[in-house]
C-alpha atoms as a PDB file:
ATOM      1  CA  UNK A   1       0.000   0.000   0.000  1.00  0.00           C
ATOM      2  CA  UNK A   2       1.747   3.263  -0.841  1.00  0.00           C
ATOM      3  CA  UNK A   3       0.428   6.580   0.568  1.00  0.00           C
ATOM      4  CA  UNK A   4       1.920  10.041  -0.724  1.00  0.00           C
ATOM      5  CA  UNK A   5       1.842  12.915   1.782  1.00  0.00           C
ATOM      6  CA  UNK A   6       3.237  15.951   1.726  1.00  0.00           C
ATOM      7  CA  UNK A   7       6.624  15.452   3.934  1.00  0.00           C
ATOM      8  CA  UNK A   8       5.830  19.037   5.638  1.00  0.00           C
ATOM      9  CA  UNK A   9       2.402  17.581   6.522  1.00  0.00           C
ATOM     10  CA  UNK A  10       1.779  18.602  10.327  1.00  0.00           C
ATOM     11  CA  UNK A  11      -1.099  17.204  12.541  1.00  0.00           C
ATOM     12  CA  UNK A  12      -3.954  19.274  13.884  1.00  0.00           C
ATOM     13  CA  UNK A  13      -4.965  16.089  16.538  1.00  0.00           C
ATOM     14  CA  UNK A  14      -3.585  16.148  19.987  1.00  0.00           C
ATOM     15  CA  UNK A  15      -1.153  14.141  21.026  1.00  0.00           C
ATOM     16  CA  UNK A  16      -1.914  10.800  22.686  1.00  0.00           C
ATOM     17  CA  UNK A  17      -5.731  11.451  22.498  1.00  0.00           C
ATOM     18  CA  UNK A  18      -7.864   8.148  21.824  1.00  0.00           C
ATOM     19  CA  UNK A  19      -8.934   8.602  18.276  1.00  0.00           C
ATOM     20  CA  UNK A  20     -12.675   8.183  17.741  1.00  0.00           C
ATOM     21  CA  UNK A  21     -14.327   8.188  14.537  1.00  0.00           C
ATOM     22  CA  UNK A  22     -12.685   6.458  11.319  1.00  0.00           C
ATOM     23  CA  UNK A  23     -11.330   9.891   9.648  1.00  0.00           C
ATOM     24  CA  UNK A  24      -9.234  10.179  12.998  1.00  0.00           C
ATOM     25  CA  UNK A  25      -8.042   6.638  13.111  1.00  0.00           C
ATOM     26  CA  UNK A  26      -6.880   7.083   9.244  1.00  0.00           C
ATOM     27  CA  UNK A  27      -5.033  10.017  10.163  1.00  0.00           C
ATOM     28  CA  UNK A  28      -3.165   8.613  12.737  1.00  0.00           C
ATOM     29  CA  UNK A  29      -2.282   5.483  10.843  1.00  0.00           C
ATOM     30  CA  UNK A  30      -0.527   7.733   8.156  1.00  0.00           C
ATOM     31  CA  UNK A  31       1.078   9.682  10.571  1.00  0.00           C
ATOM     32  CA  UNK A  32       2.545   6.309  12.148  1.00  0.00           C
ATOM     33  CA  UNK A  33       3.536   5.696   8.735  1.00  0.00           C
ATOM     34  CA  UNK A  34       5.114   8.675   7.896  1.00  0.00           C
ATOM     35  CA  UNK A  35       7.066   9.293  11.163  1.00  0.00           C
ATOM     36  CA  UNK A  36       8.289   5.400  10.991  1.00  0.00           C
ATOM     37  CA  UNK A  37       9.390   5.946   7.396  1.00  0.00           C
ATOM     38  CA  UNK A  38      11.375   8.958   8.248  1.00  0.00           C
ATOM     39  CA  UNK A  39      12.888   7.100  10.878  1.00  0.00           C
ATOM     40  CA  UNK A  40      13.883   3.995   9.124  1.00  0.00           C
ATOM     41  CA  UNK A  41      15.431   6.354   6.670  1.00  0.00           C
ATOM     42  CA  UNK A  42      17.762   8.231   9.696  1.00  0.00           C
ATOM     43  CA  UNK A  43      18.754   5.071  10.834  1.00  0.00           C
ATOM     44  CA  UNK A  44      20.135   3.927   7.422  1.00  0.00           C
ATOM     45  CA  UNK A  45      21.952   6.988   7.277  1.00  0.00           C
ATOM     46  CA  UNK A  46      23.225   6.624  10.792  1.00  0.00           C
ATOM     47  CA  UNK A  47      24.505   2.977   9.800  1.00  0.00           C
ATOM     48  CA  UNK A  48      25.506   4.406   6.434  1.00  0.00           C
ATOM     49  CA  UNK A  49      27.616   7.473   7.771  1.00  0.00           C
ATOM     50  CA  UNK A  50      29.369   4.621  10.708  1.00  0.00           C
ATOM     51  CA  UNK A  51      30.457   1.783   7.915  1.00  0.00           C
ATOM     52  CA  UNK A  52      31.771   4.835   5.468  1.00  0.00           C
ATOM     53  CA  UNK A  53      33.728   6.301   8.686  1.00  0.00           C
ATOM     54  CA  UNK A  54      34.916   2.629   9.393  1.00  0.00           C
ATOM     55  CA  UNK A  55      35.690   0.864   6.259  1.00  0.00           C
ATOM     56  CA  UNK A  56      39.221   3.526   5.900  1.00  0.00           C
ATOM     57  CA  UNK A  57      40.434   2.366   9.428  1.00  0.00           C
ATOM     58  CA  UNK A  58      39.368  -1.096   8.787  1.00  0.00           C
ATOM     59  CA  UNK A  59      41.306  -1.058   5.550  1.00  0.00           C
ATOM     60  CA  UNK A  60      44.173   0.597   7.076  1.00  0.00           C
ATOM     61  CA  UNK A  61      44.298  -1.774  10.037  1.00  0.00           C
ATOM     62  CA  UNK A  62      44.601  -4.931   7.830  1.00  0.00           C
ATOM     63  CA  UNK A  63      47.602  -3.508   5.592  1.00  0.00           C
ATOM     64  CA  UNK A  64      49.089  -2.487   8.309  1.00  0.00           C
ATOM     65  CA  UNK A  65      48.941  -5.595  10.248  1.00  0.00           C
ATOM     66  CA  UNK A  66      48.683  -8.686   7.876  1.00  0.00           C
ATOM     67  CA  UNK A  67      50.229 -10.520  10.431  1.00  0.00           C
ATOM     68  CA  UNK A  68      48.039 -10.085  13.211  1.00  0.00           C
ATOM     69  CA  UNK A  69      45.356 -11.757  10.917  1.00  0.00           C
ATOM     70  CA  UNK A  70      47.160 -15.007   9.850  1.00  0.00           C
ATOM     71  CA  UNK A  71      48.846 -15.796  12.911  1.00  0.00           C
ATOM     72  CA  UNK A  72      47.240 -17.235  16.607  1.00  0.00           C
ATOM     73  CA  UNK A  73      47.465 -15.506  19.509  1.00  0.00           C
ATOM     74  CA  UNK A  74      47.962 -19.077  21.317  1.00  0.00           C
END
């Protein structure tokens, strides 16, 4: 099911008010939708932004040290 809303849409309900008729229940499901899309998308940018700051170091680390990866520590 896709629903398009404008991304600047704001609500006019209260928060954390019981909705009651159907047109209120609606609006709160897209809402839900909308603020968990938005969220999804800062969390792939979160783990986006981490593995692009990591994958230099992690690069680095394993040229630098081949021999800490072939050999055992016992």
């Amino acid at each position: 099911m896709t629903v398009s809303v404008d991304p600047n849409f704001k609500s006019s309900l209260p928060p954390r008010k019981r909705a009651k008729t159907e047109e209120e229940k609606e609006q709160r499901r897209v809402e839900r939708i909308l603020r968990n899309r938005r969220a999804a998308h800062a969390s792939r940018e979160r783990r986006g932004n981490m593995w692009n700051t990591w994958r230099p170091m992690c690069w680095l680390w394993k040229t630098t040290w081949p021999p800490c990866l072939t050999t055992s520590p016992r």
